[in-house]
PDB file of N, CA and C in Angstrom:
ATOM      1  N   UNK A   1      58.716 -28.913 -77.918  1.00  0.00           N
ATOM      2  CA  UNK A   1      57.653 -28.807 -78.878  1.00  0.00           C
ATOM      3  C   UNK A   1      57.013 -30.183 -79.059  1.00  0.00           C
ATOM      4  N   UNK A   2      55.505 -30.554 -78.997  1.00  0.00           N
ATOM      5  CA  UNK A   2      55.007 -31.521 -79.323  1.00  0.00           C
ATOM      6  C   UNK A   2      54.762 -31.458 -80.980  1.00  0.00           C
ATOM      7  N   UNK A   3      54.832 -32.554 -81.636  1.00  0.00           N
ATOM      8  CA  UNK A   3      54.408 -33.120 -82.907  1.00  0.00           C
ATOM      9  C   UNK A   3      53.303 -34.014 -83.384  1.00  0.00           C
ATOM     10  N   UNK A   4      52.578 -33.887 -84.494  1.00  0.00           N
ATOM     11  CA  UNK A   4      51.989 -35.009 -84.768  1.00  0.00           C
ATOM     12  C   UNK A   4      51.509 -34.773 -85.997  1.00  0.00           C
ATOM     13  N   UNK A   5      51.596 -36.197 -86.846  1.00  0.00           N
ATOM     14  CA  UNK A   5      51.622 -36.588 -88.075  1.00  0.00           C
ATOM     15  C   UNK A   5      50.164 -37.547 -88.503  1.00  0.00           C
ATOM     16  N   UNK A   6      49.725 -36.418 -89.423  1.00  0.00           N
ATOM     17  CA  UNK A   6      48.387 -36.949 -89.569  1.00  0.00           C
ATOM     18  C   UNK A   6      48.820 -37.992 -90.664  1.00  0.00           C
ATOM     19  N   UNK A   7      48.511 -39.143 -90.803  1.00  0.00           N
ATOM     20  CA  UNK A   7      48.559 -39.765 -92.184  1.00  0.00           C
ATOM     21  C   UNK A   7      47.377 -39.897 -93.017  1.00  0.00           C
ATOM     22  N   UNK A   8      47.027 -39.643 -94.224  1.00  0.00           N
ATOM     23  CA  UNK A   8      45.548 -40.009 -94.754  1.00  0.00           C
ATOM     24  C   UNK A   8      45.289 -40.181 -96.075  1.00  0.00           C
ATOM     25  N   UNK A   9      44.607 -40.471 -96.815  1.00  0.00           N
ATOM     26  CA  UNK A   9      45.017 -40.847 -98.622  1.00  0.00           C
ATOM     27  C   UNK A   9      44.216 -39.034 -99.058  1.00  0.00           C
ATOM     28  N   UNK A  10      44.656 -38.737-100.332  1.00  0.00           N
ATOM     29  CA  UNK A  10      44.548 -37.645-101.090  1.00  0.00           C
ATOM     30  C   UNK A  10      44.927 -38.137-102.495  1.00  0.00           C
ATOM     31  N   UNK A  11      44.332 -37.790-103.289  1.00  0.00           N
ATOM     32  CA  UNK A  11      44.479 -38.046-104.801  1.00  0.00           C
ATOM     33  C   UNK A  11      45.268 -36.370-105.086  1.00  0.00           C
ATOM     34  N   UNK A  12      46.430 -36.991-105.810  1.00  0.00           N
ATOM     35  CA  UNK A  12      47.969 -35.356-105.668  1.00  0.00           C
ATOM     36  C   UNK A  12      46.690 -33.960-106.573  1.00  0.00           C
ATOM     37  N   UNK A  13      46.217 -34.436-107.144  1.00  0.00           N
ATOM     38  CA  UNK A  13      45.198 -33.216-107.882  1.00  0.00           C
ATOM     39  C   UNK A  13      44.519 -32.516-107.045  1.00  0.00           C
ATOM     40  N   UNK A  14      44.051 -32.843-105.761  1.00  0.00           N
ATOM     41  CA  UNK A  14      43.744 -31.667-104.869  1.00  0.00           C
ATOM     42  C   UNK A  14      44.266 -31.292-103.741  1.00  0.00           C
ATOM     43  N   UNK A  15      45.816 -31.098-103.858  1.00  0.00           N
ATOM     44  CA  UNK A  15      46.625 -30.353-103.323  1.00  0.00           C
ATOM     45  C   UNK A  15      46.839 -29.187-103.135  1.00  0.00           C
ATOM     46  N   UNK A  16      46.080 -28.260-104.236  1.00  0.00           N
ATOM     47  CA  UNK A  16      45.983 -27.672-103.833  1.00  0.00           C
ATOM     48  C   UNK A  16      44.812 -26.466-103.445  1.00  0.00           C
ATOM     49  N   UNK A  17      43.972 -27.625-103.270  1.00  0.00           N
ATOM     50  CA  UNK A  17      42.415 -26.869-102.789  1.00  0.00           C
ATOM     51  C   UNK A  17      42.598 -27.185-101.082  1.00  0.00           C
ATOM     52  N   UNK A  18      43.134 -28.489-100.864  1.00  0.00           N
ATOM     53  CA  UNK A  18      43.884 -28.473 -99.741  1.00  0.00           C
ATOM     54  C   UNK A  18      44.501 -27.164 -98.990  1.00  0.00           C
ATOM     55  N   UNK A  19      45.391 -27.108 -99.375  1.00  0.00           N
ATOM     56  CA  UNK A  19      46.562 -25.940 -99.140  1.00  0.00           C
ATOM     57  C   UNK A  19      45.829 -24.653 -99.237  1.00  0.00           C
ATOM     58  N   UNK A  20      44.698 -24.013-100.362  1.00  0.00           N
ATOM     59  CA  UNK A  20      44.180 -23.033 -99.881  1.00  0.00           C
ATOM     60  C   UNK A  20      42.672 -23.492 -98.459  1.00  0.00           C
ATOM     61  N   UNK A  21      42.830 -24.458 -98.235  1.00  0.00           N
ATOM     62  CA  UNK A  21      41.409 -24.609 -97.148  1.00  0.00           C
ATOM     63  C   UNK A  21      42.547 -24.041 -95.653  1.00  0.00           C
ATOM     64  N   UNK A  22      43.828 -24.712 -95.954  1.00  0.00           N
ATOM     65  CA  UNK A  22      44.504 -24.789 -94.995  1.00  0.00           C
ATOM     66  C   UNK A  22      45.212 -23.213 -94.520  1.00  0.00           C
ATOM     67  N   UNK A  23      45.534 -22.567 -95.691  1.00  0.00           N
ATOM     68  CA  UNK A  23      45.999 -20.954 -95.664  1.00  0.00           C
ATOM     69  C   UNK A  23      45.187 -20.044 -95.119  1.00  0.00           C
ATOM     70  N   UNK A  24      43.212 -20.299 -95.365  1.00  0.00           N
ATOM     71  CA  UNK A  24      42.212 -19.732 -94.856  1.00  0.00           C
ATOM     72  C   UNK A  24      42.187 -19.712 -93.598  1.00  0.00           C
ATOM     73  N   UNK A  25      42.249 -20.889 -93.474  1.00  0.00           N
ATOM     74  CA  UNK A  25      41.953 -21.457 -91.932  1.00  0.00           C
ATOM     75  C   UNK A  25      43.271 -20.705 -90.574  1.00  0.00           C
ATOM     76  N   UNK A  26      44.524 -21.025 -91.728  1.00  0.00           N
ATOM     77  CA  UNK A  26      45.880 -20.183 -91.244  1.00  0.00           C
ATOM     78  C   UNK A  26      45.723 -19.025 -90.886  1.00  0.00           C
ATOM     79  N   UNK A  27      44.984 -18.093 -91.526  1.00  0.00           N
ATOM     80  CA  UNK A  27      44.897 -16.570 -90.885  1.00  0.00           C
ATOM     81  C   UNK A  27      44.188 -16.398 -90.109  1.00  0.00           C
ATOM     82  N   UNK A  28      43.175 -17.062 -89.639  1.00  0.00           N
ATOM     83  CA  UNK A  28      42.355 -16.796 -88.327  1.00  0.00           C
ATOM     84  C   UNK A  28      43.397 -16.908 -86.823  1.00  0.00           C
ATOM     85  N   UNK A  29      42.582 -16.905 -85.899  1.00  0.00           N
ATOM     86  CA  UNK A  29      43.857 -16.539 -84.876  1.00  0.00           C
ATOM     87  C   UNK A  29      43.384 -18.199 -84.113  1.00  0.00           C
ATOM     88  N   UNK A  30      42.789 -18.959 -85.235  1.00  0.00           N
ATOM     89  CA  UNK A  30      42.295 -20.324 -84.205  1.00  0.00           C
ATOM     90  C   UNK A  30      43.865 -21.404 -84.336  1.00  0.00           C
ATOM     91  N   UNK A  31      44.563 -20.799 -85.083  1.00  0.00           N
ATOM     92  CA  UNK A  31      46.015 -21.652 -85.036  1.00  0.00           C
ATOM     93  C   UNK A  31      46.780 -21.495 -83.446  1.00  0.00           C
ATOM     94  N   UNK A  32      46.729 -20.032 -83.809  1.00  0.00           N
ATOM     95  CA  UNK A  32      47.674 -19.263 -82.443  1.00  0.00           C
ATOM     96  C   UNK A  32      46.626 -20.192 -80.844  1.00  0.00           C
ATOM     97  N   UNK A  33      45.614 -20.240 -81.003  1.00  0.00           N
ATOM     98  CA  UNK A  33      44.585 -20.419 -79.672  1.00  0.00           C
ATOM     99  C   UNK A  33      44.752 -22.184 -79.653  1.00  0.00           C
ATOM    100  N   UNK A  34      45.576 -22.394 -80.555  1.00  0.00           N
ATOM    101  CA  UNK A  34      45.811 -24.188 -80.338  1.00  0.00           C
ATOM    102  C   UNK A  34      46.858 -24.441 -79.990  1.00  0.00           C
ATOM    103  N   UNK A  35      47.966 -23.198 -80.062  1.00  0.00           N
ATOM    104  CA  UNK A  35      48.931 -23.839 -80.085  1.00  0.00           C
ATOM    105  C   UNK A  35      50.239 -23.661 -80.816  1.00  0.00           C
ATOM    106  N   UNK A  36      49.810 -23.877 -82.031  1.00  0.00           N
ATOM    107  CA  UNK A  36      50.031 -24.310 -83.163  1.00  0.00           C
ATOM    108  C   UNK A  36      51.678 -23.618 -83.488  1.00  0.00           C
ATOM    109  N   UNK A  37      52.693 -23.985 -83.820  1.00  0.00           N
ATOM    110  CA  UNK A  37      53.672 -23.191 -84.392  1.00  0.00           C
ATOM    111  C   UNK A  37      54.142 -23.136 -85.340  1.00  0.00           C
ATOM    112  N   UNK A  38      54.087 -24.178 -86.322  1.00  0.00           N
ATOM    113  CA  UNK A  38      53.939 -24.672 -87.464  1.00  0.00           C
ATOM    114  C   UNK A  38      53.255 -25.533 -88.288  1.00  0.00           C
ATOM    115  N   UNK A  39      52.927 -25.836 -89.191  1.00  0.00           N
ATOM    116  CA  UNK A  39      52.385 -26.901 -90.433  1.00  0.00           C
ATOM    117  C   UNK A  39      52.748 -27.068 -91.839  1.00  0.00           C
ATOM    118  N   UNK A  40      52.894 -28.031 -92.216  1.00  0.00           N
ATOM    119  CA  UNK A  40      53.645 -28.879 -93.311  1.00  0.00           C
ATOM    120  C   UNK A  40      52.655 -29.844 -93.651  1.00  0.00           C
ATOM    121  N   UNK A  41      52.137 -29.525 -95.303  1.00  0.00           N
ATOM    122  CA  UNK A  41      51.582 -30.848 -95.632  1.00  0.00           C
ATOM    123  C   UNK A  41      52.272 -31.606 -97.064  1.00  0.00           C
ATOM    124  N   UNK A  42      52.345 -32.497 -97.015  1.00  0.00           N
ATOM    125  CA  UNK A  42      53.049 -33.104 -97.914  1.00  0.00           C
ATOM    126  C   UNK A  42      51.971 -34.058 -98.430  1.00  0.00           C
ATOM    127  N   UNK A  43      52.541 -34.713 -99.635  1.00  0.00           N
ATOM    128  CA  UNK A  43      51.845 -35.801-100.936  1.00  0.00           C
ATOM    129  C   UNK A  43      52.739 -36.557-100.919  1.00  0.00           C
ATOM    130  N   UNK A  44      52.405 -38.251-101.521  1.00  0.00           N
ATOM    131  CA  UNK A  44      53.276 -39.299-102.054  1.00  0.00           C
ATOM    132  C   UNK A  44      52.310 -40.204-102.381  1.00  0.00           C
ATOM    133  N   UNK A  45      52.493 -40.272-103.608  1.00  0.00           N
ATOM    134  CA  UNK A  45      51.895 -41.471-104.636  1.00  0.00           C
ATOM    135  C   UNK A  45      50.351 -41.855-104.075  1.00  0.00           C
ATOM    136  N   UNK A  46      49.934 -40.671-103.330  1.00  0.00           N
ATOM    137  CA  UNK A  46      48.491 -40.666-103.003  1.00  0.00           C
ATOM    138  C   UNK A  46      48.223 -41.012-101.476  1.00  0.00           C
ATOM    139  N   UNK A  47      49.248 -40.748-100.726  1.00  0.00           N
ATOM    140  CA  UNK A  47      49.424 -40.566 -99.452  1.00  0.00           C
ATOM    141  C   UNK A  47      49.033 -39.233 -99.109  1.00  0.00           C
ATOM    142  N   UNK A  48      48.408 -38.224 -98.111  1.00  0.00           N
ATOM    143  CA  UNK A  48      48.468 -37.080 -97.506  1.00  0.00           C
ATOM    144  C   UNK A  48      49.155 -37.216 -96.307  1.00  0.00           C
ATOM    145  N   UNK A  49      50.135 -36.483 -95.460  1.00  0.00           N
ATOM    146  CA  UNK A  49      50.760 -36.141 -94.492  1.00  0.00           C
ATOM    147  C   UNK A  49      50.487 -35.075 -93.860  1.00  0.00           C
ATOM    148  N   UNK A  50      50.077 -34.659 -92.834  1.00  0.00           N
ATOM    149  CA  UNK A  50      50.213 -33.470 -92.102  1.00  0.00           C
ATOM    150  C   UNK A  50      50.768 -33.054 -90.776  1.00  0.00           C
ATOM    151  N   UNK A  51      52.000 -32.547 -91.098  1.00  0.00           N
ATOM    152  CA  UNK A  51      52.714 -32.249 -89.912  1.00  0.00           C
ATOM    153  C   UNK A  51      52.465 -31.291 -89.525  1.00  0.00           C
ATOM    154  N   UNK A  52      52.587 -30.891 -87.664  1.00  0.00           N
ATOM    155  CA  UNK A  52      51.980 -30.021 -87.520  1.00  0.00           C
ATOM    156  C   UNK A  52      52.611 -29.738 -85.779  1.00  0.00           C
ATOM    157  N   UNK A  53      53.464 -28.858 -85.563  1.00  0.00           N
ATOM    158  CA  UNK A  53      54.142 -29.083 -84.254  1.00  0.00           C
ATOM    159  C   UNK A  53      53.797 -27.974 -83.411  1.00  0.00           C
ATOM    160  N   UNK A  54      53.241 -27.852 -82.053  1.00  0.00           N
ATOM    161  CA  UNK A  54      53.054 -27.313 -81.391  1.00  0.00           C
ATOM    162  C   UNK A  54      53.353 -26.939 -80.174  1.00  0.00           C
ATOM    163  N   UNK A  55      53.090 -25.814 -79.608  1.00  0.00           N
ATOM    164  CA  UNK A  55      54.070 -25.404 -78.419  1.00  0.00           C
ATOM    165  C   UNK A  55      53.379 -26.847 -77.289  1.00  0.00           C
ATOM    166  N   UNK A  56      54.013 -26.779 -76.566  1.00  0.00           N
ATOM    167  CA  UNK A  56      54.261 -27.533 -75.140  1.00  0.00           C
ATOM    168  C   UNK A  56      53.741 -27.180 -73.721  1.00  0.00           C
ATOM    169  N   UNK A  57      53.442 -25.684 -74.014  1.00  0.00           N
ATOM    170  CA  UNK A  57      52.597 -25.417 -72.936  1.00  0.00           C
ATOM    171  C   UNK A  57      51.519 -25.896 -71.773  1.00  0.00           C
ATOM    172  N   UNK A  58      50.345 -26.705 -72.613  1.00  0.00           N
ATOM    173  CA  UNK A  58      49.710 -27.203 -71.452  1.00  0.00           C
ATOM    174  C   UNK A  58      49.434 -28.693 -71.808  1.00  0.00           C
ATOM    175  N   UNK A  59      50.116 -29.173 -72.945  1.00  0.00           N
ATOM    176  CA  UNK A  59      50.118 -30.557 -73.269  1.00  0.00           C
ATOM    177  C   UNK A  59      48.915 -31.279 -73.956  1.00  0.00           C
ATOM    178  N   UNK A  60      48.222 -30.645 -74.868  1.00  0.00           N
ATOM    179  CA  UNK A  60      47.503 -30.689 -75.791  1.00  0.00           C
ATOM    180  C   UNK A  60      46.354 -30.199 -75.442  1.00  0.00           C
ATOM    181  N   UNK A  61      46.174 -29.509 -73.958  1.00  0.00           N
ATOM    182  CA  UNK A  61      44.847 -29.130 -73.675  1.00  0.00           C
ATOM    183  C   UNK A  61      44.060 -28.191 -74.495  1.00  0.00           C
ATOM    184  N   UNK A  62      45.423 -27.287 -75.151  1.00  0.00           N
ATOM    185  CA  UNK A  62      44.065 -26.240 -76.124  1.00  0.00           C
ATOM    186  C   UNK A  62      43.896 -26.743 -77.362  1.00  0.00           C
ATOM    187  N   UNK A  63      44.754 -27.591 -78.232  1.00  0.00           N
ATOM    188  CA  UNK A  63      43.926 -28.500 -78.976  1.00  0.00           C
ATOM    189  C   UNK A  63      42.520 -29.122 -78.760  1.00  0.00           C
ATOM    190  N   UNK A  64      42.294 -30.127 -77.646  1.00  0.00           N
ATOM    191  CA  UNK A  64      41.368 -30.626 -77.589  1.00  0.00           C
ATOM    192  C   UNK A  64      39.945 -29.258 -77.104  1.00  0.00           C
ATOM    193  N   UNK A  65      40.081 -27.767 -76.911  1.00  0.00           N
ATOM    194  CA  UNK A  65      39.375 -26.927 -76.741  1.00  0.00           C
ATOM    195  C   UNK A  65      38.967 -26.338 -78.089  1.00  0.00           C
ATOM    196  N   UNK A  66      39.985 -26.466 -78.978  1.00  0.00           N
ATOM    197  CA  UNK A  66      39.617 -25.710 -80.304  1.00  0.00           C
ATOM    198  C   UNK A  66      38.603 -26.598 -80.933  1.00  0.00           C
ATOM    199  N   UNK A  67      38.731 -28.097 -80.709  1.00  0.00           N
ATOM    200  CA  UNK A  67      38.129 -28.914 -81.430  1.00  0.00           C
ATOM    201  C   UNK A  67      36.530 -28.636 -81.784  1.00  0.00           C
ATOM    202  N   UNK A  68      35.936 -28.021 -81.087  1.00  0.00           N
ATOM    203  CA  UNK A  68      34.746 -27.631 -80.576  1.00  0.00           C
ATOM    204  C   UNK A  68      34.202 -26.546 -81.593  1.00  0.00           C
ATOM    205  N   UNK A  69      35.334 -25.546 -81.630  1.00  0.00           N
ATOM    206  CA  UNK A  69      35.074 -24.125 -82.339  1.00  0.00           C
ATOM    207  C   UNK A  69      34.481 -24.388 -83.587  1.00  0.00           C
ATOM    208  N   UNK A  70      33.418 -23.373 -83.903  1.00  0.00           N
ATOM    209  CA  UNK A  70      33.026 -24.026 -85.810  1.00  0.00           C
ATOM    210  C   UNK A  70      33.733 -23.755 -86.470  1.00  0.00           C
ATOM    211  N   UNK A  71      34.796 -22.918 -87.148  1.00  0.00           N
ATOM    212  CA  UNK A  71      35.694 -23.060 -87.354  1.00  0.00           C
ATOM    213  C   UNK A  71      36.565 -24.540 -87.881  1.00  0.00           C
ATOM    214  N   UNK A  72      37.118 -24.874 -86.615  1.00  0.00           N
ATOM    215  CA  UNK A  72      37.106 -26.204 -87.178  1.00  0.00           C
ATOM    216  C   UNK A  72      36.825 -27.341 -87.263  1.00  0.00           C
ATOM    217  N   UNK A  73      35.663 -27.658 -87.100  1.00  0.00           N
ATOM    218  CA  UNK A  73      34.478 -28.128 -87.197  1.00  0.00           C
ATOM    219  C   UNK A  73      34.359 -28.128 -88.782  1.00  0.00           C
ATOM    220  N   UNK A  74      34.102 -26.638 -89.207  1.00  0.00           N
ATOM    221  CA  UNK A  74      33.820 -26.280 -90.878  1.00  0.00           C
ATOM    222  C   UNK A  74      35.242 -27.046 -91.673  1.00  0.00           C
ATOM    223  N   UNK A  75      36.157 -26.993 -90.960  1.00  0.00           N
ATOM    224  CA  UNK A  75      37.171 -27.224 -92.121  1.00  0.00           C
ATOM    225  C   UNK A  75      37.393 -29.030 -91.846  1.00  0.00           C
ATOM    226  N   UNK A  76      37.267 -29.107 -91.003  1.00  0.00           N
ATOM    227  CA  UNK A  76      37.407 -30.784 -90.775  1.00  0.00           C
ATOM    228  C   UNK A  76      36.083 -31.222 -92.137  1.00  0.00           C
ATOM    229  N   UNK A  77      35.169 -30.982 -91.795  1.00  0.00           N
ATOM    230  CA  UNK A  77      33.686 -31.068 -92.990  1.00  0.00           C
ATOM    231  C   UNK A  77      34.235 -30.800 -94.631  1.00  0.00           C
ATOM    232  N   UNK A  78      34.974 -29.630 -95.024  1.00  0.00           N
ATOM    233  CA  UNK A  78      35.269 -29.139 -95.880  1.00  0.00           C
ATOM    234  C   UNK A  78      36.415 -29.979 -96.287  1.00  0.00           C
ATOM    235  N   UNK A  79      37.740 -30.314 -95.428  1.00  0.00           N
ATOM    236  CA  UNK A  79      38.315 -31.410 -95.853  1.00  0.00           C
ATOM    237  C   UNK A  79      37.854 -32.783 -96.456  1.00  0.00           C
ATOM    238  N   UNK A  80      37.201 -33.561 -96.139  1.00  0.00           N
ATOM    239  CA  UNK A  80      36.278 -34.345 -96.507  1.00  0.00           C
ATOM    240  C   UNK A  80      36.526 -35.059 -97.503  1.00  0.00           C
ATOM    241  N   UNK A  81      35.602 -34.006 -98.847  1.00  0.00           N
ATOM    242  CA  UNK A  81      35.856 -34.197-100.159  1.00  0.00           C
ATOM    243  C   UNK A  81      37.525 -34.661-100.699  1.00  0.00           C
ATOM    244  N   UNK A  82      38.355 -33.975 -99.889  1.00  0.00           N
ATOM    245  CA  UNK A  82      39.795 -34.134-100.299  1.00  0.00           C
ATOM    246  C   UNK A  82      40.740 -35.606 -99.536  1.00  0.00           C
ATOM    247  N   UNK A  83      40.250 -35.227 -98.146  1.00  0.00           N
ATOM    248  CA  UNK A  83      41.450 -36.408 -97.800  1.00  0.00           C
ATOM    249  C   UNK A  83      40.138 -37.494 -97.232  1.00  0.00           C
ATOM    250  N   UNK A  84      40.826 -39.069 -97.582  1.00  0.00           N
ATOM    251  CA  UNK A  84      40.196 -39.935 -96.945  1.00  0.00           C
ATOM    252  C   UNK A  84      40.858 -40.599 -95.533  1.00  0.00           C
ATOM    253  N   UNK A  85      40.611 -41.522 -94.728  1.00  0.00           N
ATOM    254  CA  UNK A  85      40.955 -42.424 -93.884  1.00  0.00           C
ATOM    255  C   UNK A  85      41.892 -42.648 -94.778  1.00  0.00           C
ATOM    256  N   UNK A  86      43.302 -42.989 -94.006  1.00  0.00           N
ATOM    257  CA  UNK A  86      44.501 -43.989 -94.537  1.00  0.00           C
ATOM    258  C   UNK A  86      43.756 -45.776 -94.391  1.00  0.00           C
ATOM    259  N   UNK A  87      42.529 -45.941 -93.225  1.00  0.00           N
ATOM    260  CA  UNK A  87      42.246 -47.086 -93.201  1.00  0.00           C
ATOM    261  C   UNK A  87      40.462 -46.937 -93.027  1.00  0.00           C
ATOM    262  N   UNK A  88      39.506 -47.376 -93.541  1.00  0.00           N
ATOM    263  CA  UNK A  88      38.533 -46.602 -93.500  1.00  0.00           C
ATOM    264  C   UNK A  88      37.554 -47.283 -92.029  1.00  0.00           C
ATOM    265  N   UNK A  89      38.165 -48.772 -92.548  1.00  0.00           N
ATOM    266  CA  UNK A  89      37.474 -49.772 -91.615  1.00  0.00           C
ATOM    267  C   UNK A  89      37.619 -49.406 -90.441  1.00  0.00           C
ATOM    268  N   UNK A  90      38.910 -48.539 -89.652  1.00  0.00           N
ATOM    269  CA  UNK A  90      39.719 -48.639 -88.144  1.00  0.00           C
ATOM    270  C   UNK A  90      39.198 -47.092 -87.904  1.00  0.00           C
ATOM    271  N   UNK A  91      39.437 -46.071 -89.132  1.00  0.00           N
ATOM    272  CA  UNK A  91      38.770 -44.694 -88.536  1.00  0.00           C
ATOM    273  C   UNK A  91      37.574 -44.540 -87.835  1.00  0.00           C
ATOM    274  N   UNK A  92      37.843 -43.675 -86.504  1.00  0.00           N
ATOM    275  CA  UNK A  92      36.712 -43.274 -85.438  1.00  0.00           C
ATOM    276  C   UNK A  92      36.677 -41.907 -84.796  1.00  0.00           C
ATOM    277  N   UNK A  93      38.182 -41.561 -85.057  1.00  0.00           N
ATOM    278  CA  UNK A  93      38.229 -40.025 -85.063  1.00  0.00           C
ATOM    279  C   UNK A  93      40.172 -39.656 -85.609  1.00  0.00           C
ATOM    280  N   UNK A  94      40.409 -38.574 -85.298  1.00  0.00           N
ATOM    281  CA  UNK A  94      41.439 -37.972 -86.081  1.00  0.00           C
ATOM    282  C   UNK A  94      42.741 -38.965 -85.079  1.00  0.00           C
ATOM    283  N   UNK A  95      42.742 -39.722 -83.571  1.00  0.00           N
ATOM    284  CA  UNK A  95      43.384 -40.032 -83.249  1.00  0.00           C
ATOM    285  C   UNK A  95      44.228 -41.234 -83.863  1.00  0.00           C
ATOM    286  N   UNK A  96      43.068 -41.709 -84.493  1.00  0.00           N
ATOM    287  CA  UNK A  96      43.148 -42.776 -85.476  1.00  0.00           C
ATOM    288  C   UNK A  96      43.979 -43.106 -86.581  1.00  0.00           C
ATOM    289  N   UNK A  97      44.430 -41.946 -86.774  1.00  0.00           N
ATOM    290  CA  UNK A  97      45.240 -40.991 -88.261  1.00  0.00           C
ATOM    291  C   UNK A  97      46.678 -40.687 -87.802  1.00  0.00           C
ATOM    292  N   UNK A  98      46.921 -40.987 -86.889  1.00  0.00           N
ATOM    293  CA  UNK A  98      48.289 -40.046 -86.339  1.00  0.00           C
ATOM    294  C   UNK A  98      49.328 -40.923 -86.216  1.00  0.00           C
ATOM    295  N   UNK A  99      50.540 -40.895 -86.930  1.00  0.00           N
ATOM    296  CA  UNK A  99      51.888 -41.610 -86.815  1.00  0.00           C
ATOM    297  C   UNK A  99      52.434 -41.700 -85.188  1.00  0.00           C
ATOM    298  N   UNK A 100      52.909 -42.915 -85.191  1.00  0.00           N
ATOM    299  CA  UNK A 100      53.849 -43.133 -84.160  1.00  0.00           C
ATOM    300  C   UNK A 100      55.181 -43.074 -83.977  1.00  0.00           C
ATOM    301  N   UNK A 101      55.816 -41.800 -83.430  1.00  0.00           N
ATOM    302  CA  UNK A 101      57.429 -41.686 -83.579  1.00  0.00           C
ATOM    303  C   UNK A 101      57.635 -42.284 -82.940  1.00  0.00           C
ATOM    304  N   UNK A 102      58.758 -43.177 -83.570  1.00  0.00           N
ATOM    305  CA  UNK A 102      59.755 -44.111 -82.892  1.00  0.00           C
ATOM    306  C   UNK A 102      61.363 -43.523 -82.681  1.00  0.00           C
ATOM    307  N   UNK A 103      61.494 -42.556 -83.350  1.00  0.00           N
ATOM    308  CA  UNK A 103      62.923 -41.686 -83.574  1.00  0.00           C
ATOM    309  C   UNK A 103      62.742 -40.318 -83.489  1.00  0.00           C
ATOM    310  N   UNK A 104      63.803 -39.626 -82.334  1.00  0.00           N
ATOM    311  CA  UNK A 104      63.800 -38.346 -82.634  1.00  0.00           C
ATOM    312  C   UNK A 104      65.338 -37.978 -82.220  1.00  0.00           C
ATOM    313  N   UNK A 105      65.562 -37.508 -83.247  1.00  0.00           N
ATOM    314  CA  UNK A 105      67.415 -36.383 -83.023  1.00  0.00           C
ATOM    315  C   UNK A 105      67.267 -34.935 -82.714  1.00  0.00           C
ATOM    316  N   UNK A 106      67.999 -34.470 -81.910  1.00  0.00           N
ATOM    317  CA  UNK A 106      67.830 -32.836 -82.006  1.00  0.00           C
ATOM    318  C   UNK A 106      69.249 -32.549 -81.315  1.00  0.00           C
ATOM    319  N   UNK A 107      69.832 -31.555 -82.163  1.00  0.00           N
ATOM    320  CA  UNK A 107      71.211 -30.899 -81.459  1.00  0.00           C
ATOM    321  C   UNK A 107      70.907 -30.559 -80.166  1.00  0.00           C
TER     322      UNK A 107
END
């Protein structure tokens, strides 16, 4: 399974306009057409996190195909208002945003 960890600032009060943009977006079948097998978003002291792990299949190729769809297009736009750049000066696109694992355990 591939992973990746969006990092980005959020003020904790719209967590959960967040979480319903993200549940909407969840029932369409544009999760399944990315990939997608799970998502996790988390808060801290005005941090946003978004984990988000996906099958392994063709190695991020249908990610970078969904990117396109309006869909999410609309919700990247619609996010906006809620999450900012973790750095505003260095943001240029979402690659920009993404943690670097240095550790991984698995039985």
């Amino acid at each position: 399974m591939h992973s990746t960890l969006i990092v980005g600032r959020m003020r904790p009060e719209s967590a959960q306009d967040v979480a319903q943009l993200f549940a909407d977006f969840d029932r369409s079948d544009l999760p399944h057409r990315m990939g997608t097998r799970r998502r996790e978003l988390f808060t801290y002291q005005g941090l946003y996190f978004h984990l988000q792990d996906f099958s392994e299949q063709d190695g991020g190729h249908r990610i970078q195909q969904a990117r396109t769809d309006p869909r999410f297009v609309r919700i990247s736009d619609d996010l906006k208002p809620f999450i900012e750049a973790f750095d505003p000066a260095t943001w240029r696109s979402p690659a920009d945003a993404l943690a670097s694992r240095f550790y991984h355990w698995q039985p």
